[in-house]
Structure formats: C-alpha cells, structure tokens
C-alpha atoms as a PDB file:
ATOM      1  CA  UNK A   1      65.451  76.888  50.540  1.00  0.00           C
ATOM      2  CA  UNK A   2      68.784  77.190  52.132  1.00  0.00           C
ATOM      3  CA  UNK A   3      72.136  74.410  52.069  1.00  0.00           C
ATOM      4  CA  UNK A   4      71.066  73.165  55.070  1.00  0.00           C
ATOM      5  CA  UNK A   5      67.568  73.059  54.950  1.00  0.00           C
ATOM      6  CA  UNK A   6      67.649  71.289  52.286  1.00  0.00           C
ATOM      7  CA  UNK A   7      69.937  68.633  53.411  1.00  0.00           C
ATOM      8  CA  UNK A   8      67.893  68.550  56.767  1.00  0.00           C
ATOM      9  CA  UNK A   9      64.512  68.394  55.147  1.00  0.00           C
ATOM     10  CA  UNK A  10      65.546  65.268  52.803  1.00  0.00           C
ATOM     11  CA  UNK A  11      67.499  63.787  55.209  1.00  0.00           C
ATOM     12  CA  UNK A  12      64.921  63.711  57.731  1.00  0.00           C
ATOM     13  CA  UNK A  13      61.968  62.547  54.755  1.00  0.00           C
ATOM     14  CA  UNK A  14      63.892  59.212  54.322  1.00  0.00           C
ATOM     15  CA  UNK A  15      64.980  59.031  57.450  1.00  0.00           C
ATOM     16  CA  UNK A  16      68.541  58.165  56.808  1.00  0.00           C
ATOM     17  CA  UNK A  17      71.822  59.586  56.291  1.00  0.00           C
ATOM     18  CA  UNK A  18      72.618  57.853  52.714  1.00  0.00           C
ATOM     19  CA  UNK A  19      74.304  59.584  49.966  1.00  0.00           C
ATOM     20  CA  UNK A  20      74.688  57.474  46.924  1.00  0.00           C
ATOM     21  CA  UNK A  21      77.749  57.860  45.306  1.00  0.00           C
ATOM     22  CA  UNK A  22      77.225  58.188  41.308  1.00  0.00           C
ATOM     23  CA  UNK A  23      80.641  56.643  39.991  1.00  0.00           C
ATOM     24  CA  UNK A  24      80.190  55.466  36.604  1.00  0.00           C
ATOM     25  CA  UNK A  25      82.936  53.200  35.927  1.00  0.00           C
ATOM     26  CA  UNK A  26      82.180  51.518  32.351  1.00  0.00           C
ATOM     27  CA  UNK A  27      84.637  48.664  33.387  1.00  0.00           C
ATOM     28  CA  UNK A  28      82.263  47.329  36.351  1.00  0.00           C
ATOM     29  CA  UNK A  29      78.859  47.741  34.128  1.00  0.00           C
ATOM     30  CA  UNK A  30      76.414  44.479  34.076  1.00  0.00           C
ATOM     31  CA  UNK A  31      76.856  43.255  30.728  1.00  0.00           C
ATOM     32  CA  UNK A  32      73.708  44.730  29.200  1.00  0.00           C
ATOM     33  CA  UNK A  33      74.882  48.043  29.803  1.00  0.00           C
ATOM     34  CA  UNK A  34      77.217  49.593  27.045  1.00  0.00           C
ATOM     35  CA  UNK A  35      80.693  51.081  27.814  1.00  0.00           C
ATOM     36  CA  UNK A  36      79.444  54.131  26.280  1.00  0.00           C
ATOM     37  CA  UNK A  37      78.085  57.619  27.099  1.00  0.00           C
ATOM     38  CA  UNK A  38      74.689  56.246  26.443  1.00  0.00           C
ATOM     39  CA  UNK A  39      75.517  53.228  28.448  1.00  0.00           C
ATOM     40  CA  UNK A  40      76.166  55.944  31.245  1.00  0.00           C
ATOM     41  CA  UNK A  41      72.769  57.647  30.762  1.00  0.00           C
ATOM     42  CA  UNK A  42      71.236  54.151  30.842  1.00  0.00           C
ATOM     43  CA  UNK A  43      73.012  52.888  33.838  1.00  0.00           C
ATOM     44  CA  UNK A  44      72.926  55.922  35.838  1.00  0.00           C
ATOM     45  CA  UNK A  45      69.472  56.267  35.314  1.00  0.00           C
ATOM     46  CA  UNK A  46      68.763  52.715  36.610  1.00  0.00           C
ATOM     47  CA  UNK A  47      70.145  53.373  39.656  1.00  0.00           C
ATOM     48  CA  UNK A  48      68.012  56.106  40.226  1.00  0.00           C
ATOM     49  CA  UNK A  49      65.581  54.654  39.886  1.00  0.00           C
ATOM     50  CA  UNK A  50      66.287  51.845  41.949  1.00  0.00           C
ATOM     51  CA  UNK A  51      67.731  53.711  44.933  1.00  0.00           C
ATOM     52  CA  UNK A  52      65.965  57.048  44.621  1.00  0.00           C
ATOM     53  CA  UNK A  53      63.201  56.444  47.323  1.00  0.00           C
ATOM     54  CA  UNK A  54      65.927  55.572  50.287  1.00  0.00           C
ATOM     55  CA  UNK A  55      68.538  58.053  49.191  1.00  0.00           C
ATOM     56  CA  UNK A  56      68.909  61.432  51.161  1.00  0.00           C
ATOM     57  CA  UNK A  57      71.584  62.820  48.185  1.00  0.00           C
ATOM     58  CA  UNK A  58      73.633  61.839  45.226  1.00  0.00           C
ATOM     59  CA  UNK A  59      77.332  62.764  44.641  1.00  0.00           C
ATOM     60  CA  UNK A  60      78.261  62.849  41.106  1.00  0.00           C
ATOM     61  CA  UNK A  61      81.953  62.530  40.759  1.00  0.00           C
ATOM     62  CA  UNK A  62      82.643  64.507  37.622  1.00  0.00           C
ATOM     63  CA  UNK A  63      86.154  62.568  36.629  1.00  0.00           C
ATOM     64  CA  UNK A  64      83.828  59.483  35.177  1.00  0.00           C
ATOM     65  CA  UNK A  65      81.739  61.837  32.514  1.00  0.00           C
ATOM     66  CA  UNK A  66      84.661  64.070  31.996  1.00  0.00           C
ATOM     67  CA  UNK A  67      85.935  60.865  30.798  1.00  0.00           C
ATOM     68  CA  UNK A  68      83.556  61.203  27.192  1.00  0.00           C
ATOM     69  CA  UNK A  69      84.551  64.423  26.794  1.00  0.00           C
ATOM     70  CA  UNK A  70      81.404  67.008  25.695  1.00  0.00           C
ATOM     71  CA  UNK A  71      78.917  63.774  25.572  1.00  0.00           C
ATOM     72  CA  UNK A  72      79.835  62.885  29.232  1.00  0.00           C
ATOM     73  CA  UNK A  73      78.588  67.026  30.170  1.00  0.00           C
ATOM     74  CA  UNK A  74      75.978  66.184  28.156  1.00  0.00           C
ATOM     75  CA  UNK A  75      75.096  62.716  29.714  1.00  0.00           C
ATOM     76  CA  UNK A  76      75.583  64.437  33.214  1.00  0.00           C
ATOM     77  CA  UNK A  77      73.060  67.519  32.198  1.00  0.00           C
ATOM     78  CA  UNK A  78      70.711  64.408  31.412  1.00  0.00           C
ATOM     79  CA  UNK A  79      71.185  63.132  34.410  1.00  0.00           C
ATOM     80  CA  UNK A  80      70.644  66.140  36.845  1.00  0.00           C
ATOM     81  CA  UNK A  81      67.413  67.039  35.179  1.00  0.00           C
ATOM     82  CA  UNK A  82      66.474  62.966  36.065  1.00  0.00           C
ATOM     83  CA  UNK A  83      67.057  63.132  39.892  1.00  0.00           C
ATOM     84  CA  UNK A  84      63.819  63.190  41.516  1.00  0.00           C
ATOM     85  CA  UNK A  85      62.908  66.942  43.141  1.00  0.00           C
ATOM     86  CA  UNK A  86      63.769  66.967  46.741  1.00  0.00           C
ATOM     87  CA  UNK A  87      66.982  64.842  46.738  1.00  0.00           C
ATOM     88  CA  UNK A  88      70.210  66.871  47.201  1.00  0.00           C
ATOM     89  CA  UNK A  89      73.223  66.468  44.971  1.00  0.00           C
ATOM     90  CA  UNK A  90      76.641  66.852  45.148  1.00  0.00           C
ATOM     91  CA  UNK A  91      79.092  67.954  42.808  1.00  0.00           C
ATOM     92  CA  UNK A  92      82.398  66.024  43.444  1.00  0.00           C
ATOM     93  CA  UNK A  93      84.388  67.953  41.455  1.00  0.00           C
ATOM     94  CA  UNK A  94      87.112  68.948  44.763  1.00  0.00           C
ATOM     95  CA  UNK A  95      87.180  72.625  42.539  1.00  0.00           C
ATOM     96  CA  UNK A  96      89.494  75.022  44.062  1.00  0.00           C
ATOM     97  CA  UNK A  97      91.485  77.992  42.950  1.00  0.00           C
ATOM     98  CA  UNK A  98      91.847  81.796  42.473  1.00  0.00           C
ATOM     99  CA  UNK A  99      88.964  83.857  43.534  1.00  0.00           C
ATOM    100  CA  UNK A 100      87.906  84.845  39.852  1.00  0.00           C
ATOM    101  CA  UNK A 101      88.690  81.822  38.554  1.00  0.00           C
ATOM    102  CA  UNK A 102      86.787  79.600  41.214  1.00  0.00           C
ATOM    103  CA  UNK A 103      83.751  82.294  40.388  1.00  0.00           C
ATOM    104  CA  UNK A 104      83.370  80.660  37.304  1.00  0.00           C
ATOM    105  CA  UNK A 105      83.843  76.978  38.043  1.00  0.00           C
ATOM    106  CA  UNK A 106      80.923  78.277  40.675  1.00  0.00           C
ATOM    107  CA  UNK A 107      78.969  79.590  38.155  1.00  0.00           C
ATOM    108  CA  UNK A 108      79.315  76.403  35.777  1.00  0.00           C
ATOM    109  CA  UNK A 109      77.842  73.923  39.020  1.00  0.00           C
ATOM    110  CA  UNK A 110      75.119  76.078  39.731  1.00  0.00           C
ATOM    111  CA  UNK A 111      74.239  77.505  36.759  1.00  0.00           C
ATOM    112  CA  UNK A 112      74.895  74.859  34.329  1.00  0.00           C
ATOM    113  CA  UNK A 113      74.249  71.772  36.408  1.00  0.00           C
ATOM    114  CA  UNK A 114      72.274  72.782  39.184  1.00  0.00           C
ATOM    115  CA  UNK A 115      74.603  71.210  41.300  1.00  0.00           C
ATOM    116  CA  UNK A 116      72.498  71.936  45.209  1.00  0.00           C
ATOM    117  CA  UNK A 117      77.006  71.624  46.729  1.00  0.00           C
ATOM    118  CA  UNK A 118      80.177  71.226  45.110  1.00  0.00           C
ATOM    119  CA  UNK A 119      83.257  69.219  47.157  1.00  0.00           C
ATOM    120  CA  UNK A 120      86.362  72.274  47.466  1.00  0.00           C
ATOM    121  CA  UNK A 121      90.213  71.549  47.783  1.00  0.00           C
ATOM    122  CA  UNK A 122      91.020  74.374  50.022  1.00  0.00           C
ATOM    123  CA  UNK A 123      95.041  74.432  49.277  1.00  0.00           C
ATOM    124  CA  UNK A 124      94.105  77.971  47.992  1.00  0.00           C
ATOM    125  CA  UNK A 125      92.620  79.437  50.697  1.00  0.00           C
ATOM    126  CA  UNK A 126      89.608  80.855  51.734  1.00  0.00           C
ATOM    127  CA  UNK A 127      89.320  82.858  48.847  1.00  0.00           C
ATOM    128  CA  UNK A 128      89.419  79.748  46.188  1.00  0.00           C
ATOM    129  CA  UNK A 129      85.928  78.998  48.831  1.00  0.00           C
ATOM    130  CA  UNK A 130      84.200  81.932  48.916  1.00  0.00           C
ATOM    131  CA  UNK A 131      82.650  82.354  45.445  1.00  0.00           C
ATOM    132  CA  UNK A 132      80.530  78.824  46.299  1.00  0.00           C
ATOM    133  CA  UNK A 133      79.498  79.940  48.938  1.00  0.00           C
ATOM    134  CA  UNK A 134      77.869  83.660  48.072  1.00  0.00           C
ATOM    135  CA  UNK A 135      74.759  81.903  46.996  1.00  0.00           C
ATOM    136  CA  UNK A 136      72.865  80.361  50.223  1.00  0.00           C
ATOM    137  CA  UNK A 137      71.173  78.018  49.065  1.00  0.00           C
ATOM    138  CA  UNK A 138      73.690  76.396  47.694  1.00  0.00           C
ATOM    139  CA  UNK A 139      77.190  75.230  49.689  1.00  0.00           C
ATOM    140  CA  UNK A 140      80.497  73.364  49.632  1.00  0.00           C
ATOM    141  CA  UNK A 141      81.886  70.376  51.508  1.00  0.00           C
ATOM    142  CA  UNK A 142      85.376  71.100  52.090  1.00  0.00           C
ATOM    143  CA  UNK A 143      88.348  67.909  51.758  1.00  0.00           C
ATOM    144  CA  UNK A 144      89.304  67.868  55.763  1.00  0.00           C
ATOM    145  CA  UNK A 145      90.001  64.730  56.477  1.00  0.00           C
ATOM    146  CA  UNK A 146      90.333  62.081  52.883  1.00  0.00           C
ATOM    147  CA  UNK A 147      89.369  58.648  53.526  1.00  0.00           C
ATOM    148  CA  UNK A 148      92.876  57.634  51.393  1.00  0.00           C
ATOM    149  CA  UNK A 149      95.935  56.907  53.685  1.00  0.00           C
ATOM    150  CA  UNK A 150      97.944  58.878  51.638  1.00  0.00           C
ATOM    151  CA  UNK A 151      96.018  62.007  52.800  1.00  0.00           C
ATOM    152  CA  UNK A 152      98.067  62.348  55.775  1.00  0.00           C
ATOM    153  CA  UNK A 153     100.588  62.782  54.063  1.00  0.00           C
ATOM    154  CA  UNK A 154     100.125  66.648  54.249  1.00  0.00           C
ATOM    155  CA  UNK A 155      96.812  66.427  56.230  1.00  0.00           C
ATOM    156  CA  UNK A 156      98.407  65.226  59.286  1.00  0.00           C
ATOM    157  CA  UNK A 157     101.794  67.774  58.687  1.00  0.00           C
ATOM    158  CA  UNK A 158     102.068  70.924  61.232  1.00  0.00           C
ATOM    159  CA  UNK A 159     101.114  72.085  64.557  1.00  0.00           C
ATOM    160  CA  UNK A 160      98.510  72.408  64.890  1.00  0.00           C
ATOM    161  CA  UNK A 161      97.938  69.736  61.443  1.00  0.00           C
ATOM    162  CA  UNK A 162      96.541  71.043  58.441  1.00  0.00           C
ATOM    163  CA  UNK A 163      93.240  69.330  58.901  1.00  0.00           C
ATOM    164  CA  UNK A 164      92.727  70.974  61.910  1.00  0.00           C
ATOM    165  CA  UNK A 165      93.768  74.393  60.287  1.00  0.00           C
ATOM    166  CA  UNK A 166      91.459  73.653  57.807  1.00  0.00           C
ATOM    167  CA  UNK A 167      88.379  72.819  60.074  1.00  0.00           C
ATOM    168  CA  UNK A 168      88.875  76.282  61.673  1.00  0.00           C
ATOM    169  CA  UNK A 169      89.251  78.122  58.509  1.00  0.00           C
ATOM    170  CA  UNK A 170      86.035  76.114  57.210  1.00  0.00           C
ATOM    171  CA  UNK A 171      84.013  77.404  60.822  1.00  0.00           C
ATOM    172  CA  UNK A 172      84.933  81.098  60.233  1.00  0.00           C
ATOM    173  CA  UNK A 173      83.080  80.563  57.025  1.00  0.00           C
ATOM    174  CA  UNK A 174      80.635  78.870  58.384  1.00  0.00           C
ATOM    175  CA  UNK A 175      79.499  80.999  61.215  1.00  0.00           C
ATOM    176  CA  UNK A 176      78.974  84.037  58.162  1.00  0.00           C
ATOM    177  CA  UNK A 177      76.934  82.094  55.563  1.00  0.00           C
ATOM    178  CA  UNK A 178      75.708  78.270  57.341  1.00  0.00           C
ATOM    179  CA  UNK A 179      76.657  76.156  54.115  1.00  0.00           C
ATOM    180  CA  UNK A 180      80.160  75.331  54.626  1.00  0.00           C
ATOM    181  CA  UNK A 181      80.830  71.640  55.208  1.00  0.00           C
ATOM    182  CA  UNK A 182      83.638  69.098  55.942  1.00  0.00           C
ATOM    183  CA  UNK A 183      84.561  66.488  53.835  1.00  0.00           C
ATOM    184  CA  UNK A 184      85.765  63.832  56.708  1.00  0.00           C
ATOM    185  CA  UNK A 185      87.026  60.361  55.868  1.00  0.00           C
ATOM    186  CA  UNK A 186      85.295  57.366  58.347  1.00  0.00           C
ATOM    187  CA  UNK A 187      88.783  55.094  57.759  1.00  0.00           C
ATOM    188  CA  UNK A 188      89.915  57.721  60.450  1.00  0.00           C
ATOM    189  CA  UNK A 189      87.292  57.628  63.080  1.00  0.00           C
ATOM    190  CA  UNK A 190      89.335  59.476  65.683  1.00  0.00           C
ATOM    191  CA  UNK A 191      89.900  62.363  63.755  1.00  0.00           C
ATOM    192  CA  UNK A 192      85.889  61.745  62.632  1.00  0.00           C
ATOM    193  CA  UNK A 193      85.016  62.632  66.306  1.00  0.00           C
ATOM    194  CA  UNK A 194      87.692  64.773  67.073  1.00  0.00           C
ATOM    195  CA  UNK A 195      86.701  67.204  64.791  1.00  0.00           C
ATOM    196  CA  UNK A 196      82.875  66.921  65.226  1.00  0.00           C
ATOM    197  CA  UNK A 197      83.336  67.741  69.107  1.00  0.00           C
ATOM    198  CA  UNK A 198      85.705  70.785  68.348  1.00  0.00           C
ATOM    199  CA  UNK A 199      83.168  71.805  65.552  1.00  0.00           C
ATOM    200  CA  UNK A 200      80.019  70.717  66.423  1.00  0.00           C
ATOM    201  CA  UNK A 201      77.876  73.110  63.761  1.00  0.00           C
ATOM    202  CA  UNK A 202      79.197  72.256  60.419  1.00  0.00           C
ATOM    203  CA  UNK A 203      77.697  69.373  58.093  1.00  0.00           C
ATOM    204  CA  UNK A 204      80.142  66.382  57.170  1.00  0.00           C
ATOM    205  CA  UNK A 205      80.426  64.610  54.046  1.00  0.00           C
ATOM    206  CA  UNK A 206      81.681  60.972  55.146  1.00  0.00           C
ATOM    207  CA  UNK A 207      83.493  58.902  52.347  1.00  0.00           C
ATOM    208  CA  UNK A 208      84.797  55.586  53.264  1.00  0.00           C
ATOM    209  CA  UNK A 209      81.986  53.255  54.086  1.00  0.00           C
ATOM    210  CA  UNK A 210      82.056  50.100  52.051  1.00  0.00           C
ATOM    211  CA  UNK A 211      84.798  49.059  50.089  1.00  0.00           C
ATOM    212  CA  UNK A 212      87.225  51.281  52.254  1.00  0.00           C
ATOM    213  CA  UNK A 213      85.907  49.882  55.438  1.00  0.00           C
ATOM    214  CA  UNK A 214      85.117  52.828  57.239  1.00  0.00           C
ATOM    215  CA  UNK A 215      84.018  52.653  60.416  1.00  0.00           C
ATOM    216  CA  UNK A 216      79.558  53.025  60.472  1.00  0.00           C
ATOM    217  CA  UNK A 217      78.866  53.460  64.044  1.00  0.00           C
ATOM    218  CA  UNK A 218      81.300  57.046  63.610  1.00  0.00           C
ATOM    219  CA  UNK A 219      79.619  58.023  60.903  1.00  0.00           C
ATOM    220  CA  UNK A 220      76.453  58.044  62.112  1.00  0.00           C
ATOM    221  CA  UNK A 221      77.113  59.239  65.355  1.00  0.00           C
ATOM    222  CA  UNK A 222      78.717  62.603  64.135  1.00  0.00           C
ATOM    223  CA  UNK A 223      75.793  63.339  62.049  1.00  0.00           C
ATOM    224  CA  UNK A 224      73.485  62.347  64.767  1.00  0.00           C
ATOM    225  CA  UNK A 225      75.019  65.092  67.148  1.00  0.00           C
ATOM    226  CA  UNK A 226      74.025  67.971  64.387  1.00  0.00           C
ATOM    227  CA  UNK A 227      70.501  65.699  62.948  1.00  0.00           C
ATOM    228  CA  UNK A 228      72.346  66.758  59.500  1.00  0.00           C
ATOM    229  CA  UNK A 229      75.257  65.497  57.198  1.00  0.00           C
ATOM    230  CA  UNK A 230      75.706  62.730  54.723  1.00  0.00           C
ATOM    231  CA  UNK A 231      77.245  59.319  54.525  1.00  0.00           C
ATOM    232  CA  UNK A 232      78.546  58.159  51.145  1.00  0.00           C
ATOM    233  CA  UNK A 233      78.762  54.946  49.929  1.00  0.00           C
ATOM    234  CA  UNK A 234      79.881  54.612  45.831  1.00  0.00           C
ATOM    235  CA  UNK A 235      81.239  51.085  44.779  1.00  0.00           C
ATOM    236  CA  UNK A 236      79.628  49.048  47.637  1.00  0.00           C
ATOM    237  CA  UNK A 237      75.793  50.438  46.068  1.00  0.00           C
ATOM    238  CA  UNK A 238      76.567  51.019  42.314  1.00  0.00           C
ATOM    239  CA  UNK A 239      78.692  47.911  41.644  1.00  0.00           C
ATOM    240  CA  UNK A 240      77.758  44.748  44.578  1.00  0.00           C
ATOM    241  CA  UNK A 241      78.529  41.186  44.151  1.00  0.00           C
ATOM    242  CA  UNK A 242      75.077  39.382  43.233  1.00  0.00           C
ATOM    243  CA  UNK A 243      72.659  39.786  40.167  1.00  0.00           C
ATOM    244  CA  UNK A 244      71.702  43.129  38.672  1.00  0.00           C
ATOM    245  CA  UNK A 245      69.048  44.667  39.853  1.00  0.00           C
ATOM    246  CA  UNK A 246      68.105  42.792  43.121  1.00  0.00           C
ATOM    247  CA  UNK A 247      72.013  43.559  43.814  1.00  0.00           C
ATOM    248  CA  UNK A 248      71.509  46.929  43.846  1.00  0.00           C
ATOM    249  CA  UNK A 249      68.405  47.510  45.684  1.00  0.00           C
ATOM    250  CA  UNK A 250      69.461  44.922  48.435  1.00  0.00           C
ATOM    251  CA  UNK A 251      72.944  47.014  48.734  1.00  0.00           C
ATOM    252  CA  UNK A 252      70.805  50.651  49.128  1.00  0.00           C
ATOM    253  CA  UNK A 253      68.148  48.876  51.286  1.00  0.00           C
ATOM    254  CA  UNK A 254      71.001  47.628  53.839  1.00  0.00           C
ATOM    255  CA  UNK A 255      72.791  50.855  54.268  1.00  0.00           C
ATOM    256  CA  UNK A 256      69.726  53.014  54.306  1.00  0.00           C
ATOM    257  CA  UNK A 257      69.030  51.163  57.235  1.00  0.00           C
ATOM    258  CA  UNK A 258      72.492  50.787  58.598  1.00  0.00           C
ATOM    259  CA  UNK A 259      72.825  54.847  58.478  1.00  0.00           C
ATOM    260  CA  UNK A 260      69.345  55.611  59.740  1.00  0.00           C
ATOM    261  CA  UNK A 261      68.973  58.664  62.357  1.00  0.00           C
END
C-alpha cells in the first residue's frame, strides 16, 4: 500500500484527522508508572490502548527513548510491534543530511522500526530527502512551517521566505513519487492556508493544537481540501489535567471529534 493510501485509508476508517503524539516524558507520568524504560513500555502501551480505536496515526518523537540509551531503541522496537495494524506512524526524528548518510538513517526507520514516515529537516537539500522517499510506500513530512515562534527566525528570512522555498522544493518531489509531506505549524494559520492554496496536493503534518494553542478550525480545513493529512496533538492527550485513565480517553475522545472530516 502506498504513503498516501495508507494515510487516506486510516484516516477515513476513524473518520478523523487525529495523530497522537507519543512523547514520553518520565517527569509528567501518573504516579504508578515508573521513570524508567519499563515505565515507558508500560505507559506507552496504555495509551495505546486507550486511544488506539479513535487515532488515525502515532508520531513517536525519538528524543524521549533516545533518552535510555540502547533500552529506549529497545522499548521503542517494543512499541512499534504493539501499534495495532492499520494505524500509521510517524517517525519524528526531523533526520536530514548527506545523501549516503541520510540512506542509512532511511534504512534504520524502515528497516529497523518500521517506521510507515519519518519528519525531514531539509537545510540539506533535496538530496538529504530523497533516500526516504525511494521506497513508496513509505514517505516524509518535511519541517515547513514549525509551530515554535522561534522558527521564523530563518523560516520567515528571504524573498521569496524559506518556507515558501521549501514548499516548492517539497512539490517537485512530490509530483515524482506522491509521499512527500509538509510539516506546517497551526500557531501560524495564515501561512497554514497560504501554503495549502499554493500547494494544494501535498499531505500536512499539523503540530500545535493543544498546549500551543493552535488554531483547529485551520487545521482541519487544510486537510479537508486534500480528504488527507494529520493533526497532532502530544501533551494535551498523553499528559491532561484530571485522573488517569478517564483523563486520557476523555482528552482523545474530544479531539477525535473536534478534528473529524
């Protein structure tokens, strides 16, 4: 099955846009849950299982196993294998570099973790993108537009702005293979829509909801135009105010429905 059959095909089963952002931070834990790797395996797999039946994808951000060392891999090996067949993941990992070299961090995603995308930092150039993308049924979301105010820092710089660079760099890719995506912040919701009507093919990946206070009705209107892309939320489902679990699985149940097609 191709990148974006996939996405379309789960997307459309649960009827939502919702990715579930897998951000393991040992700090925020309930209190039964160790601040250990196996307190990862344990947690993580709890909110699987709590939010698995309304979530179109999970992103795994890589920087809170990578934290244990060779137990976190291993915990994050675990957990791939544990995600329900059918539900596309996400690899947020923002690789990027030198064609051979971004062969092999390609090769470790895939190969190793099964990864279905991986997020890219494209300060390299096409060529640090490429080597993701050779395989079709697999594909990268590409940092655009970040969801951090800092990111305009360079994001915003040039004429035409980097961001915009990068969207038509990402589209040249896109119209070869079909699985390049944008990674586009909702905090910016002008930029959001700019780039969705200048673009209107390629998959977002929409960071921001929640604790950033993105802007929802954005969101869901760029993915409506395309019936495809994915709307993250990370803190505001893995660690809400209230008592573990009903917490939880009132947080997934409210934005499944807030970022249904």
């Amino acid at each position: 099955m191709k990148f974006l059959e996939k996405l379309r095909n789960r997307s459309a089963e649960v009827d939502n846009y919702l990715c579930v952002g897998i951000d393991p931070d040992p700090d925020k834990f309930p209190n039964q849950f160790e601040k250990s790797p196996q307190g990862v395996l344990t947690f993580c797999k709890s909110l699987i299982d709590i939010t698995s039946k309304k979530a179109a994808a999970y992103k795994f951000n890589l920087a809170f196993f990578e934290l244990w060392g060779a137990k976190g891999f291993e915990v994050l090996s675990d957990l791939m294998n544990y995600v329900p067949e059918g539900i596309f993941t996400i690899g947020d990992a923002k690789k990027g570099d030198i064609g051979n070299s971004s062969k092999f961090y390609a090769r470790a995603m895939y190969e190793n973790f099964h990864f279905d995308s991986v997020t890219i930092n494209p300060y390299l150039g096409s060529e640090s993108i490429k080597p993701f993308i050779k395989d079709r049924t697999k594909g990268v979301f590409v940092l655009c537009v970040t969801s951090n105010p800092s990111g305009r820092e360079l994001q915003d710089h040039g004429e035409p702005k980097l961001y915009q660079k990068t969207a038509q760099v990402c589209q040249q890719l896109y119209q070869k293979s079909k699985n390049v995506g944008l990674v586009m912040g909702a905090t910016k919701p002008e930029q959001l829509i700019e780039i969705r009507r200048n673009f209107p093919e390629m998959p977002f990946l929409i960071p921001g909801i929640g604790s950033q206070g993105g802007t929802i009705e954005a969101a869901v209107q760029v993915c409506n135009k395309i019936e495809a892309g994915l709307i993250n939320v990370s803190r505001g489902i893995s660690f809400p105010e209230g008592r573990y679990p009903e917490n939880i699985k009132n947080a997934v149940d409210k934005y499944a429905d807030l970022f249904s097609k």
